[in-house]
Every structure is written in structure tokens, then in C-alpha cells.
C-alpha atoms as a PDB file:
ATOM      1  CA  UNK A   1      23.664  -8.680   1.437  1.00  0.00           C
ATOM      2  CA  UNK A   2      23.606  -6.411   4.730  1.00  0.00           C
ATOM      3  CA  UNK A   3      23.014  -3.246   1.882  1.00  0.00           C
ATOM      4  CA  UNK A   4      20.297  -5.064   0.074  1.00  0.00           C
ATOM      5  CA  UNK A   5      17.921  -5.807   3.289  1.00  0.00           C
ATOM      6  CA  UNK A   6      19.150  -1.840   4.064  1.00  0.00           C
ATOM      7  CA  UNK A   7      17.463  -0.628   1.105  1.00  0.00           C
ATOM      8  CA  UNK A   8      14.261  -2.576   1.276  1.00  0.00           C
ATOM      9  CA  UNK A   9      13.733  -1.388   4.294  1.00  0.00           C
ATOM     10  CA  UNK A  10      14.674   2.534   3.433  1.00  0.00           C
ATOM     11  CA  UNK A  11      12.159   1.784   0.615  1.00  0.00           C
ATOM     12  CA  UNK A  12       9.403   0.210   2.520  1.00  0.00           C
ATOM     13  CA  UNK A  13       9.829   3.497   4.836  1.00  0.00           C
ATOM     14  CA  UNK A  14       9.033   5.567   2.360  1.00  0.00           C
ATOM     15  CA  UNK A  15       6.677   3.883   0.600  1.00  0.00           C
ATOM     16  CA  UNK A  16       4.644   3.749   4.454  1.00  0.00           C
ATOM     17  CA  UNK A  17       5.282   7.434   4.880  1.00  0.00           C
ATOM     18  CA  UNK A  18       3.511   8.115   0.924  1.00  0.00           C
ATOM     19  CA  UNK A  19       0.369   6.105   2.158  1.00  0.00           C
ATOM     20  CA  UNK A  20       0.044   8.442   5.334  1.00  0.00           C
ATOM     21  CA  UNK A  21       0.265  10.804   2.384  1.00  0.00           C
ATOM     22  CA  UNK A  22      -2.738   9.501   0.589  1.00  0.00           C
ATOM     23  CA  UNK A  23      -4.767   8.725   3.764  1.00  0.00           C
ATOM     24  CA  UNK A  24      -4.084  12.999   4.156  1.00  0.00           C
ATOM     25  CA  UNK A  25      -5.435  13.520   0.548  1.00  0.00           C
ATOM     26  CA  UNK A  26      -7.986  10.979   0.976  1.00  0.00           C
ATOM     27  CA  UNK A  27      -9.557  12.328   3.962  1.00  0.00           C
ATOM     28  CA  UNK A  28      -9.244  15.984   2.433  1.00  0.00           C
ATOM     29  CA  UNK A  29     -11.342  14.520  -0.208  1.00  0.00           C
ATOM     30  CA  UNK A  30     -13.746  13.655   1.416  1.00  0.00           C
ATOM     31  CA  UNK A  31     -14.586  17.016   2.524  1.00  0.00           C
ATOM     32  CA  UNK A  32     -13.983  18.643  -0.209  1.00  0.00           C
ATOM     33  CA  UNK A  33     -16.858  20.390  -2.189  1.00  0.00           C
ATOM     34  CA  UNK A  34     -15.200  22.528  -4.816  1.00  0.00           C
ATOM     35  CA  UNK A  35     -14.986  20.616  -8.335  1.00  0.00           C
ATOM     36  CA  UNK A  36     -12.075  22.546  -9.020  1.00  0.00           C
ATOM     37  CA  UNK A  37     -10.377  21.106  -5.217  1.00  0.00           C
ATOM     38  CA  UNK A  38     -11.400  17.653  -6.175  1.00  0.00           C
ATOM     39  CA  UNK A  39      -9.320  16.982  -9.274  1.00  0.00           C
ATOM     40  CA  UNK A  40      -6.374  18.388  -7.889  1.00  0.00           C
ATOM     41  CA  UNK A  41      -6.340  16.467  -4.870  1.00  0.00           C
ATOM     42  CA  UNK A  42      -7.365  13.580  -7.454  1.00  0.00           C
ATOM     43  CA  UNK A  43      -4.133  14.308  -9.622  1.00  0.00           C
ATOM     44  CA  UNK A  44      -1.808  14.757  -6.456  1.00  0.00           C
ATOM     45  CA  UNK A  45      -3.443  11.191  -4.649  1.00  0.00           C
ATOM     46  CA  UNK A  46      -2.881   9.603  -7.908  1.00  0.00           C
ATOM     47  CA  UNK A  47       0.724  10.806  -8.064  1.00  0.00           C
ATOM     48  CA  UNK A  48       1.264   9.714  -4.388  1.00  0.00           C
ATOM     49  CA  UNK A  49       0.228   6.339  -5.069  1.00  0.00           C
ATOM     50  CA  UNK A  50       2.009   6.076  -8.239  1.00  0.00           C
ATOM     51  CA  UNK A  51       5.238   6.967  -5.877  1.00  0.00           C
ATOM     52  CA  UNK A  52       4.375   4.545  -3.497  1.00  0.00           C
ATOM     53  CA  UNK A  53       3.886   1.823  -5.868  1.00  0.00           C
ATOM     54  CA  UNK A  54       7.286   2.532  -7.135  1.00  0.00           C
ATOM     55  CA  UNK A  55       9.052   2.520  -3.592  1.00  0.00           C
ATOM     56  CA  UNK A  56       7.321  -1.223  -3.129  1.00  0.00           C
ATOM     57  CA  UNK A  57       8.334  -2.415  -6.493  1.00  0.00           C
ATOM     58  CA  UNK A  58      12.331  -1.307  -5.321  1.00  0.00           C
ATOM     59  CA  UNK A  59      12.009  -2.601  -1.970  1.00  0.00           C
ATOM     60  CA  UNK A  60      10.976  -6.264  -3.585  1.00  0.00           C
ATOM     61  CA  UNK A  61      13.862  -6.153  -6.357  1.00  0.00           C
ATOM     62  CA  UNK A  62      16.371  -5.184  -3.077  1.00  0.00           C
ATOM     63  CA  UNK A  63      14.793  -8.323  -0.900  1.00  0.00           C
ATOM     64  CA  UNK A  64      14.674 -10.773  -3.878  1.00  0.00           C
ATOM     65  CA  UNK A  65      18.430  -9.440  -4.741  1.00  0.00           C
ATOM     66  CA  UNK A  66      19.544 -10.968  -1.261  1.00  0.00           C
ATOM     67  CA  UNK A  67      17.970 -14.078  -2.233  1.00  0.00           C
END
């Protein structure tokens, strides 16, 4: 039970640490001109978030596994 509410919160961690991530990218964005700048920061945000997404979907299968 102990390991379950362990991994949620390793998960939630991360997932918190990957949105500082896309505040970085989304504030480089913002002052970003270059066409050629924008979609890759556009491609990497959108990876970020897709990690992020994925590290909250594990932490709520760990905290409904305790359950």
C-alpha cells in the first residue's frame, strides 16, 4: 500500500517538474520571432505535455490501486 502512495507521489514529482518544463518553453515562445524557432519549441512543448500527461495518468492508477 506504502509502495503505491510512493509512486504517486514519485509520479506527481515529475509530472510538476515537466510543467516547469513547459512554463520554460512557453515563456521562450513568447519571445520567439523566428518561424523556424517556433515550431520546434511547439513540437518539444507538445512532447513535454504529452510526458506530463502520462506521469498524471500513472500517479492516479498508483492512488486508485491503494484504494
Amino acid at each position: 500500500m506504502t509502495e503505491e502512495i510512493d509512486e504517486a507521489n514519485e509520479r506527481l514529482e515529475r509530472a510538476e517538474a515537466l510543467l516547469g518544463r513547459v512554463e520554460e518553453l512557453r515563456l521562450k515562445l513568447e519571445q520567439t520571432e523566428d518561424p523556424d524557432a517556433v515550431i520546434e519549441l511547439l513540437t518539444e512543448l507538445a512532447e513535454v505535455a504529452k510526458q506530463a500527461e502520462g506521469e498524471i495518468s500513472a500517479a492516479k492508477r498508483a492512488a486508485d490501486a491503494r484504494a
